[in-house]
C-alpha atoms as a PDB file:
ATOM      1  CA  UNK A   1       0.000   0.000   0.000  1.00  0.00           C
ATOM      2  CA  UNK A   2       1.543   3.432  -1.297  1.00  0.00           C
ATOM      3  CA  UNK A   3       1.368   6.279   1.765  1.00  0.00           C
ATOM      4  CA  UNK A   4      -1.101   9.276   0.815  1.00  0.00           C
ATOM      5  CA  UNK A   5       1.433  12.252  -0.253  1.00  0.00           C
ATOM      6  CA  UNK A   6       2.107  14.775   2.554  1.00  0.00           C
ATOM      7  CA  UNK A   7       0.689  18.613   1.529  1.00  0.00           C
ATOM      8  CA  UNK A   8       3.957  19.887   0.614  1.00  0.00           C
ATOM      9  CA  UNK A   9       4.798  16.853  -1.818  1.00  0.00           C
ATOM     10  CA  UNK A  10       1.296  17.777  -3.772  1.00  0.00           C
ATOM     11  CA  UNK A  11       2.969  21.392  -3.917  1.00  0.00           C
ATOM     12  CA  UNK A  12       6.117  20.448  -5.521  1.00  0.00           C
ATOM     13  CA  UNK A  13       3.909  18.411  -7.619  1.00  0.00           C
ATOM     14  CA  UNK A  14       1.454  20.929  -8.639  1.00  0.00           C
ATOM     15  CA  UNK A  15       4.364  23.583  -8.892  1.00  0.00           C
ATOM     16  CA  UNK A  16       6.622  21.538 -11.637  1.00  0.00           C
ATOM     17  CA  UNK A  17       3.545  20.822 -13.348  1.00  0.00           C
ATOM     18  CA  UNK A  18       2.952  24.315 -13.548  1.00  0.00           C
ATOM     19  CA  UNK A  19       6.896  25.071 -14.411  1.00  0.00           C
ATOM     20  CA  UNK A  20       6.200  22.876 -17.438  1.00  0.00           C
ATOM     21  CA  UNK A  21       3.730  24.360 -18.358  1.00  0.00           C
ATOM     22  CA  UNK A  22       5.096  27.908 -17.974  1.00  0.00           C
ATOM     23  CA  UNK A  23       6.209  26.843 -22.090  1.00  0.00           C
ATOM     24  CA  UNK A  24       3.093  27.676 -23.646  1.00  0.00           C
ATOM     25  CA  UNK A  25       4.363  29.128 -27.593  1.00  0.00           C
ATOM     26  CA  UNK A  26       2.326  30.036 -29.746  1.00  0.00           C
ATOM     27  CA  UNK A  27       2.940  30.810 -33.924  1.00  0.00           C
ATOM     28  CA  UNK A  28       1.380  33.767 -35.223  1.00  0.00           C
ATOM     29  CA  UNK A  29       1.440  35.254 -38.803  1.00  0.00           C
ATOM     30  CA  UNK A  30       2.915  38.588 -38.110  1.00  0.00           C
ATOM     31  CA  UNK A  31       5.685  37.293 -36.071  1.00  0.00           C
ATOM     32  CA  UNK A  32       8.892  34.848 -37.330  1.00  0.00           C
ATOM     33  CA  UNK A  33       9.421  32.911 -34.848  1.00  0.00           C
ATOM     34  CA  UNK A  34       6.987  31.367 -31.924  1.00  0.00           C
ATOM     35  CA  UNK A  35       6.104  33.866 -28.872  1.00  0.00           C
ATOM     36  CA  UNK A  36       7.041  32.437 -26.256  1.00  0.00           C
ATOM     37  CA  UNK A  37       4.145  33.819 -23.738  1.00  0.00           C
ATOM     38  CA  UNK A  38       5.456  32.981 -20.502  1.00  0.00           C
ATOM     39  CA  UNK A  39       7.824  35.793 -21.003  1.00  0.00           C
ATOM     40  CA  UNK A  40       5.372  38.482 -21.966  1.00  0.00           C
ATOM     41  CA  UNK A  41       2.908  37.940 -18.679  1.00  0.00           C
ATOM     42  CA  UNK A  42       1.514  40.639 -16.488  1.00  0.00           C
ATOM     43  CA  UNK A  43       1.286  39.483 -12.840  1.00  0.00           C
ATOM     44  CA  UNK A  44      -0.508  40.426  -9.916  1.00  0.00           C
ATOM     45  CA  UNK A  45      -0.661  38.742  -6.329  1.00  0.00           C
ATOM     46  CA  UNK A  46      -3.923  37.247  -5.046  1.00  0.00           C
ATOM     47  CA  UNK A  47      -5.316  36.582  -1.282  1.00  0.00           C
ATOM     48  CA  UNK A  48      -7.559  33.683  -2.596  1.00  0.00           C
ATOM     49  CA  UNK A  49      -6.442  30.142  -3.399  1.00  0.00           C
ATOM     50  CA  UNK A  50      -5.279  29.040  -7.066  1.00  0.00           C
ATOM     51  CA  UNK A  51      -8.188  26.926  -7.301  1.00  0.00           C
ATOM     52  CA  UNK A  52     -10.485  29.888  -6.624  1.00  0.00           C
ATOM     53  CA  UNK A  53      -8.579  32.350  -8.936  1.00  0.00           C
ATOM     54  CA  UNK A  54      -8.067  29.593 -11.440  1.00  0.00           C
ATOM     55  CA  UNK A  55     -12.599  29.442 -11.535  1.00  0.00           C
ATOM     56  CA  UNK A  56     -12.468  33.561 -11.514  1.00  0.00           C
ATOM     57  CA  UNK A  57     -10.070  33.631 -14.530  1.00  0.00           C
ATOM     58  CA  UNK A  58     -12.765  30.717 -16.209  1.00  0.00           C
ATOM     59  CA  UNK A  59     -15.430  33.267 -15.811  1.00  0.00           C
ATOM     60  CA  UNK A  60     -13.690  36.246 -16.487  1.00  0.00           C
ATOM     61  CA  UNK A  61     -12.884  35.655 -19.969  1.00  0.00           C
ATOM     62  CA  UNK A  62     -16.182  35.153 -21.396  1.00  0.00           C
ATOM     63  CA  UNK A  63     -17.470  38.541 -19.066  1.00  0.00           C
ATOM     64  CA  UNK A  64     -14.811  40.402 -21.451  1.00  0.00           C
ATOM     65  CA  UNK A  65     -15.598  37.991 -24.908  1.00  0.00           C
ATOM     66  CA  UNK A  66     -12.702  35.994 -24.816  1.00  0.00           C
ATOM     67  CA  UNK A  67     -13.128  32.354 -25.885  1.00  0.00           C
ATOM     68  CA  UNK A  68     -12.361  30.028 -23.346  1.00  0.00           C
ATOM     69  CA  UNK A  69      -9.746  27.286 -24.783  1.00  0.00           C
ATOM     70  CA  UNK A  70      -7.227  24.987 -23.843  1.00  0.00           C
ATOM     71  CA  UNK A  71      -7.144  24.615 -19.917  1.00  0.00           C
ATOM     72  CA  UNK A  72      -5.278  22.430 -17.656  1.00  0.00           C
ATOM     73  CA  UNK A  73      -6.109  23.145 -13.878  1.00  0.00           C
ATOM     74  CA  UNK A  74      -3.595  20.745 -12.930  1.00  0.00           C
ATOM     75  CA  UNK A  75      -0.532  22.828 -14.557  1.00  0.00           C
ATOM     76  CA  UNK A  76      -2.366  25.654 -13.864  1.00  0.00           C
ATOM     77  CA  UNK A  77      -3.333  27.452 -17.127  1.00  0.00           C
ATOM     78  CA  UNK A  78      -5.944  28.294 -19.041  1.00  0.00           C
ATOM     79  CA  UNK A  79      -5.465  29.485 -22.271  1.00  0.00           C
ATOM     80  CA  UNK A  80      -8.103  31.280 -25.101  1.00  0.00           C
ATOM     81  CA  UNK A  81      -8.900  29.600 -28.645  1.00  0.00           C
ATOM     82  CA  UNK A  82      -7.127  31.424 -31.087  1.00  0.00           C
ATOM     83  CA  UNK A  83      -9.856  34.401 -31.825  1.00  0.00           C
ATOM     84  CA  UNK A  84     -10.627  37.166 -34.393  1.00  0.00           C
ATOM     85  CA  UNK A  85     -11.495  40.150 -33.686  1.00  0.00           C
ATOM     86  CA  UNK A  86     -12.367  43.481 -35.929  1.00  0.00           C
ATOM     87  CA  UNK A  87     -13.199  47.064 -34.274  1.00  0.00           C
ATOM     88  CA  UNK A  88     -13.750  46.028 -30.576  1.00  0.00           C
ATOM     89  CA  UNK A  89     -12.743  43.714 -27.863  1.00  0.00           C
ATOM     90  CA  UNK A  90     -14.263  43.945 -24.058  1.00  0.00           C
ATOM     91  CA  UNK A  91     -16.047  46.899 -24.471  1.00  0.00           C
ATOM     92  CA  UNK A  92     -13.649  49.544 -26.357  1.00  0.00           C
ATOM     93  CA  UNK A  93     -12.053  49.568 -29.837  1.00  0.00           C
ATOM     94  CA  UNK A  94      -9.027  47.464 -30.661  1.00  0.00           C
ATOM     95  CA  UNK A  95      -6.500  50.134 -30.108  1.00  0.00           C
ATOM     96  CA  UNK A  96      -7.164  50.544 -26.394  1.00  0.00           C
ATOM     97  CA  UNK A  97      -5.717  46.638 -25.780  1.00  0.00           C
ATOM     98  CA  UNK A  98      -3.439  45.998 -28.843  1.00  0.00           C
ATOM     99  CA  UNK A  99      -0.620  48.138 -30.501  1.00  0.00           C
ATOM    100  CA  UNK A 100      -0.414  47.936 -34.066  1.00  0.00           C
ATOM    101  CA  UNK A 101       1.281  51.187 -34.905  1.00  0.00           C
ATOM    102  CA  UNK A 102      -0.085  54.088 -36.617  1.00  0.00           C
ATOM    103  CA  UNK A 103      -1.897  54.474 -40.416  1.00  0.00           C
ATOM    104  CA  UNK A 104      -2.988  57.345 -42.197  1.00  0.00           C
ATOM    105  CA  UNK A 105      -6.855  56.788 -40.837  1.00  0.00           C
ATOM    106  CA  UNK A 106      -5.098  56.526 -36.997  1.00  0.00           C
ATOM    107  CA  UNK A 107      -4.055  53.162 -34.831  1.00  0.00           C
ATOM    108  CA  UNK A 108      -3.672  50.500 -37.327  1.00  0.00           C
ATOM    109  CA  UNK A 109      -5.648  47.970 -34.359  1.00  0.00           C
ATOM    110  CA  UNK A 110      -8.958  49.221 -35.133  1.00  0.00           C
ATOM    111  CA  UNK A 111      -9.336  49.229 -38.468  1.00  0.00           C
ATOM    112  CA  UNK A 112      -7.225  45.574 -39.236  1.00  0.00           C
ATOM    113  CA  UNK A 113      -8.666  42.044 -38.266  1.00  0.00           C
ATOM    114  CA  UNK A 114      -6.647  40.893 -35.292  1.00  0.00           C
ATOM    115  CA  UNK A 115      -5.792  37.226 -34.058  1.00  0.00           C
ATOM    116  CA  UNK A 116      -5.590  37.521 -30.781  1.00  0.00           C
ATOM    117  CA  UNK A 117      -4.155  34.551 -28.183  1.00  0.00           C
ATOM    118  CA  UNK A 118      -4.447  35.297 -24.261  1.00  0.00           C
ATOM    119  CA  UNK A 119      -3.140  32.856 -21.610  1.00  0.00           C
ATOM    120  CA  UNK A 120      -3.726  32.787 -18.015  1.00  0.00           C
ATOM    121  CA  UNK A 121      -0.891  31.612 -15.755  1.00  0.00           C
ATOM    122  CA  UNK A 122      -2.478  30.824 -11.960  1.00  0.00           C
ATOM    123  CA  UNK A 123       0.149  29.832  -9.717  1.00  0.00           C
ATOM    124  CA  UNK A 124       0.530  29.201  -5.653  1.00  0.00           C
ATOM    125  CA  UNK A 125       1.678  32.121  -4.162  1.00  0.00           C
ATOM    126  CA  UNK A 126       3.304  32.278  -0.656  1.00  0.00           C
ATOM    127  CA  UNK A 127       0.932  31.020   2.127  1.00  0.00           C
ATOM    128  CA  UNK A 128      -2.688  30.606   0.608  1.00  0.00           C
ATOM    129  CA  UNK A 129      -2.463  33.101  -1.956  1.00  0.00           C
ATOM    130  CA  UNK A 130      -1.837  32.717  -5.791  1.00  0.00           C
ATOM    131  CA  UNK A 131       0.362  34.861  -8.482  1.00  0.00           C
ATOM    132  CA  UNK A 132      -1.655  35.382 -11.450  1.00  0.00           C
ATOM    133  CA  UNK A 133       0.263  35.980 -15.047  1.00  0.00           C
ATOM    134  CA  UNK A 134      -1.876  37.007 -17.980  1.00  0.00           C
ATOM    135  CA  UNK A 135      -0.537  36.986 -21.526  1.00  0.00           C
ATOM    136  CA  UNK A 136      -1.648  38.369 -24.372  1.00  0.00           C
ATOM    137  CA  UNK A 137      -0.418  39.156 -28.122  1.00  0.00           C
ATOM    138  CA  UNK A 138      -2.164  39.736 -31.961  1.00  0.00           C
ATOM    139  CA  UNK A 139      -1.344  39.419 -35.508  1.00  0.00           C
ATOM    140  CA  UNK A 140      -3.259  42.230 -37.512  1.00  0.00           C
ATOM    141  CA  UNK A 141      -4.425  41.664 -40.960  1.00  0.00           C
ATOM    142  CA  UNK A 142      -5.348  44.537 -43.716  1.00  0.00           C
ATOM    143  CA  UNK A 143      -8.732  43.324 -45.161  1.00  0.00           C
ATOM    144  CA  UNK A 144      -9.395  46.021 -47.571  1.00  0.00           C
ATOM    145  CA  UNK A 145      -6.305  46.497 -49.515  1.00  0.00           C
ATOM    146  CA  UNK A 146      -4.372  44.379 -51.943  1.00  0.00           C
ATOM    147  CA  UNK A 147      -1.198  43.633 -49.608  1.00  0.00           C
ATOM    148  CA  UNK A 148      -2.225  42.071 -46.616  1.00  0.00           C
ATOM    149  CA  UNK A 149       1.252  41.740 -44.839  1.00  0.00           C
ATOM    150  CA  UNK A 150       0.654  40.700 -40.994  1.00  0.00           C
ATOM    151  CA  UNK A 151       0.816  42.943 -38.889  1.00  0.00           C
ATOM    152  CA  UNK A 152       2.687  42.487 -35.212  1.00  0.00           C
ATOM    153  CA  UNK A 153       0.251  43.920 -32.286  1.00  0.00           C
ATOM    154  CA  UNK A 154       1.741  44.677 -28.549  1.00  0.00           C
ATOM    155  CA  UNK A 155      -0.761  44.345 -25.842  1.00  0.00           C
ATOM    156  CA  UNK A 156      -1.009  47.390 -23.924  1.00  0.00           C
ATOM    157  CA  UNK A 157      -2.010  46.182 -20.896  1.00  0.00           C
ATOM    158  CA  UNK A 158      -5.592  47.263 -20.773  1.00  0.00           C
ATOM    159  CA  UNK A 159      -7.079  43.641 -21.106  1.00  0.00           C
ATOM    160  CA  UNK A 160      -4.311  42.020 -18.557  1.00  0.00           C
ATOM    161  CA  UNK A 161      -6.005  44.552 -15.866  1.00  0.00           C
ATOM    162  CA  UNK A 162      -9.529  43.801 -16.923  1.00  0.00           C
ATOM    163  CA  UNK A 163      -9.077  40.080 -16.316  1.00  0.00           C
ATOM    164  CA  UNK A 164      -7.304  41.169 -13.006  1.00  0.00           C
ATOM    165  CA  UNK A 165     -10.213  43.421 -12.342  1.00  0.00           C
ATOM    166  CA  UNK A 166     -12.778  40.648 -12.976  1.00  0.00           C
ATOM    167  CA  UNK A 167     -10.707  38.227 -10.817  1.00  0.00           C
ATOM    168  CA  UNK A 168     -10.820  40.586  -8.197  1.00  0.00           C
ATOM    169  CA  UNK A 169     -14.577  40.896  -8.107  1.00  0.00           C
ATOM    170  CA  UNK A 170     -15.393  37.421  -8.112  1.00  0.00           C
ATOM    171  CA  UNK A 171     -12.560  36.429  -5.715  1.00  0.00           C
ATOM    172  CA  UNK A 172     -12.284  39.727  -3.237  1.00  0.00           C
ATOM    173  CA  UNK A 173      -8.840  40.041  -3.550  1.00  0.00           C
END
Protein backbone atom coordinates (compact mmCIF):
# COMPACT_ATOMS: atom_id res chain seq x y z
CA UNK A 1 0.00 0.00 0.00
CA UNK A 2 1.54 3.43 -1.30
CA UNK A 3 1.37 6.28 1.76
CA UNK A 4 -1.10 9.28 0.81
CA UNK A 5 1.43 12.25 -0.25
CA UNK A 6 2.11 14.77 2.55
CA UNK A 7 0.69 18.61 1.53
CA UNK A 8 3.96 19.89 0.61
CA UNK A 9 4.80 16.85 -1.82
CA UNK A 10 1.30 17.78 -3.77
CA UNK A 11 2.97 21.39 -3.92
CA UNK A 12 6.12 20.45 -5.52
CA UNK A 13 3.91 18.41 -7.62
CA UNK A 14 1.45 20.93 -8.64
CA UNK A 15 4.36 23.58 -8.89
CA UNK A 16 6.62 21.54 -11.64
CA UNK A 17 3.54 20.82 -13.35
CA UNK A 18 2.95 24.32 -13.55
CA UNK A 19 6.90 25.07 -14.41
CA UNK A 20 6.20 22.88 -17.44
CA UNK A 21 3.73 24.36 -18.36
CA UNK A 22 5.10 27.91 -17.97
CA UNK A 23 6.21 26.84 -22.09
CA UNK A 24 3.09 27.68 -23.65
CA UNK A 25 4.36 29.13 -27.59
CA UNK A 26 2.33 30.04 -29.75
CA UNK A 27 2.94 30.81 -33.92
CA UNK A 28 1.38 33.77 -35.22
CA UNK A 29 1.44 35.25 -38.80
CA UNK A 30 2.92 38.59 -38.11
CA UNK A 31 5.69 37.29 -36.07
CA UNK A 32 8.89 34.85 -37.33
CA UNK A 33 9.42 32.91 -34.85
CA UNK A 34 6.99 31.37 -31.92
CA UNK A 35 6.10 33.87 -28.87
CA UNK A 36 7.04 32.44 -26.26
CA UNK A 37 4.14 33.82 -23.74
CA UNK A 38 5.46 32.98 -20.50
CA UNK A 39 7.82 35.79 -21.00
CA UNK A 40 5.37 38.48 -21.97
CA UNK A 41 2.91 37.94 -18.68
CA UNK A 42 1.51 40.64 -16.49
CA UNK A 43 1.29 39.48 -12.84
CA UNK A 44 -0.51 40.43 -9.92
CA UNK A 45 -0.66 38.74 -6.33
CA UNK A 46 -3.92 37.25 -5.05
CA UNK A 47 -5.32 36.58 -1.28
CA UNK A 48 -7.56 33.68 -2.60
CA UNK A 49 -6.44 30.14 -3.40
CA UNK A 50 -5.28 29.04 -7.07
CA UNK A 51 -8.19 26.93 -7.30
CA UNK A 52 -10.48 29.89 -6.62
CA UNK A 53 -8.58 32.35 -8.94
CA UNK A 54 -8.07 29.59 -11.44
CA UNK A 55 -12.60 29.44 -11.53
CA UNK A 56 -12.47 33.56 -11.51
CA UNK A 57 -10.07 33.63 -14.53
CA UNK A 58 -12.76 30.72 -16.21
CA UNK A 59 -15.43 33.27 -15.81
CA UNK A 60 -13.69 36.25 -16.49
CA UNK A 61 -12.88 35.66 -19.97
CA UNK A 62 -16.18 35.15 -21.40
CA UNK A 63 -17.47 38.54 -19.07
CA UNK A 64 -14.81 40.40 -21.45
CA UNK A 65 -15.60 37.99 -24.91
CA UNK A 66 -12.70 35.99 -24.82
CA UNK A 67 -13.13 32.35 -25.89
CA UNK A 68 -12.36 30.03 -23.35
CA UNK A 69 -9.75 27.29 -24.78
CA UNK A 70 -7.23 24.99 -23.84
CA UNK A 71 -7.14 24.62 -19.92
CA UNK A 72 -5.28 22.43 -17.66
CA UNK A 73 -6.11 23.15 -13.88
CA UNK A 74 -3.59 20.74 -12.93
CA UNK A 75 -0.53 22.83 -14.56
CA UNK A 76 -2.37 25.65 -13.86
CA UNK A 77 -3.33 27.45 -17.13
CA UNK A 78 -5.94 28.29 -19.04
CA UNK A 79 -5.46 29.48 -22.27
CA UNK A 80 -8.10 31.28 -25.10
CA UNK A 81 -8.90 29.60 -28.65
CA UNK A 82 -7.13 31.42 -31.09
CA UNK A 83 -9.86 34.40 -31.82
CA UNK A 84 -10.63 37.17 -34.39
CA UNK A 85 -11.50 40.15 -33.69
CA UNK A 86 -12.37 43.48 -35.93
CA UNK A 87 -13.20 47.06 -34.27
CA UNK A 88 -13.75 46.03 -30.58
CA UNK A 89 -12.74 43.71 -27.86
CA UNK A 90 -14.26 43.94 -24.06
CA UNK A 91 -16.05 46.90 -24.47
CA UNK A 92 -13.65 49.54 -26.36
CA UNK A 93 -12.05 49.57 -29.84
CA UNK A 94 -9.03 47.46 -30.66
CA UNK A 95 -6.50 50.13 -30.11
CA UNK A 96 -7.16 50.54 -26.39
CA UNK A 97 -5.72 46.64 -25.78
CA UNK A 98 -3.44 46.00 -28.84
CA UNK A 99 -0.62 48.14 -30.50
CA UNK A 100 -0.41 47.94 -34.07
CA UNK A 101 1.28 51.19 -34.90
CA UNK A 102 -0.08 54.09 -36.62
CA UNK A 103 -1.90 54.47 -40.42
CA UNK A 104 -2.99 57.35 -42.20
CA UNK A 105 -6.86 56.79 -40.84
CA UNK A 106 -5.10 56.53 -37.00
CA UNK A 107 -4.06 53.16 -34.83
CA UNK A 108 -3.67 50.50 -37.33
CA UNK A 109 -5.65 47.97 -34.36
CA UNK A 110 -8.96 49.22 -35.13
CA UNK A 111 -9.34 49.23 -38.47
CA UNK A 112 -7.23 45.57 -39.24
CA UNK A 113 -8.67 42.04 -38.27
CA UNK A 114 -6.65 40.89 -35.29
CA UNK A 115 -5.79 37.23 -34.06
CA UNK A 116 -5.59 37.52 -30.78
CA UNK A 117 -4.16 34.55 -28.18
CA UNK A 118 -4.45 35.30 -24.26
CA UNK A 119 -3.14 32.86 -21.61
CA UNK A 120 -3.73 32.79 -18.02
CA UNK A 121 -0.89 31.61 -15.75
CA UNK A 122 -2.48 30.82 -11.96
CA UNK A 123 0.15 29.83 -9.72
CA UNK A 124 0.53 29.20 -5.65
CA UNK A 125 1.68 32.12 -4.16
CA UNK A 126 3.30 32.28 -0.66
CA UNK A 127 0.93 31.02 2.13
CA UNK A 128 -2.69 30.61 0.61
CA UNK A 129 -2.46 33.10 -1.96
CA UNK A 130 -1.84 32.72 -5.79
CA UNK A 131 0.36 34.86 -8.48
CA UNK A 132 -1.66 35.38 -11.45
CA UNK A 133 0.26 35.98 -15.05
CA UNK A 134 -1.88 37.01 -17.98
CA UNK A 135 -0.54 36.99 -21.53
CA UNK A 136 -1.65 38.37 -24.37
CA UNK A 137 -0.42 39.16 -28.12
CA UNK A 138 -2.16 39.74 -31.96
CA UNK A 139 -1.34 39.42 -35.51
CA UNK A 140 -3.26 42.23 -37.51
CA UNK A 141 -4.43 41.66 -40.96
CA UNK A 142 -5.35 44.54 -43.72
CA UNK A 143 -8.73 43.32 -45.16
CA UNK A 144 -9.40 46.02 -47.57
CA UNK A 145 -6.30 46.50 -49.51
CA UNK A 146 -4.37 44.38 -51.94
CA UNK A 147 -1.20 43.63 -49.61
CA UNK A 148 -2.22 42.07 -46.62
CA UNK A 149 1.25 41.74 -44.84
CA UNK A 150 0.65 40.70 -40.99
CA UNK A 151 0.82 42.94 -38.89
CA UNK A 152 2.69 42.49 -35.21
CA UNK A 153 0.25 43.92 -32.29
CA UNK A 154 1.74 44.68 -28.55
CA UNK A 155 -0.76 44.35 -25.84
CA UNK A 156 -1.01 47.39 -23.92
CA UNK A 157 -2.01 46.18 -20.90
CA UNK A 158 -5.59 47.26 -20.77
CA UNK A 159 -7.08 43.64 -21.11
CA UNK A 160 -4.31 42.02 -18.56
CA UNK A 161 -6.01 44.55 -15.87
CA UNK A 162 -9.53 43.80 -16.92
CA UNK A 163 -9.08 40.08 -16.32
CA UNK A 164 -7.30 41.17 -13.01
CA UNK A 165 -10.21 43.42 -12.34
CA UNK A 166 -12.78 40.65 -12.98
CA UNK A 167 -10.71 38.23 -10.82
CA UNK A 168 -10.82 40.59 -8.20
CA UNK A 169 -14.58 40.90 -8.11
CA UNK A 170 -15.39 37.42 -8.11
CA UNK A 171 -12.56 36.43 -5.71
CA UNK A 172 -12.28 39.73 -3.24
CA UNK A 173 -8.84 40.04 -3.55
Amino acid sequence: MRPNPTPVALALLFIANVAAAQNVRVRLQAFTEPVLLDTIQVQREFRAAPAKVYEAVLHAYPALEIPVGQTSSTEGVIGSERFNRSRSLAGALLSKSYDCGDGPTGPIADSYNLEIVVVAYVVPGLGTGTRLGVSTIASGRDLTGPIRVPRACLSTGRLEKLVFDEVTKRTGG
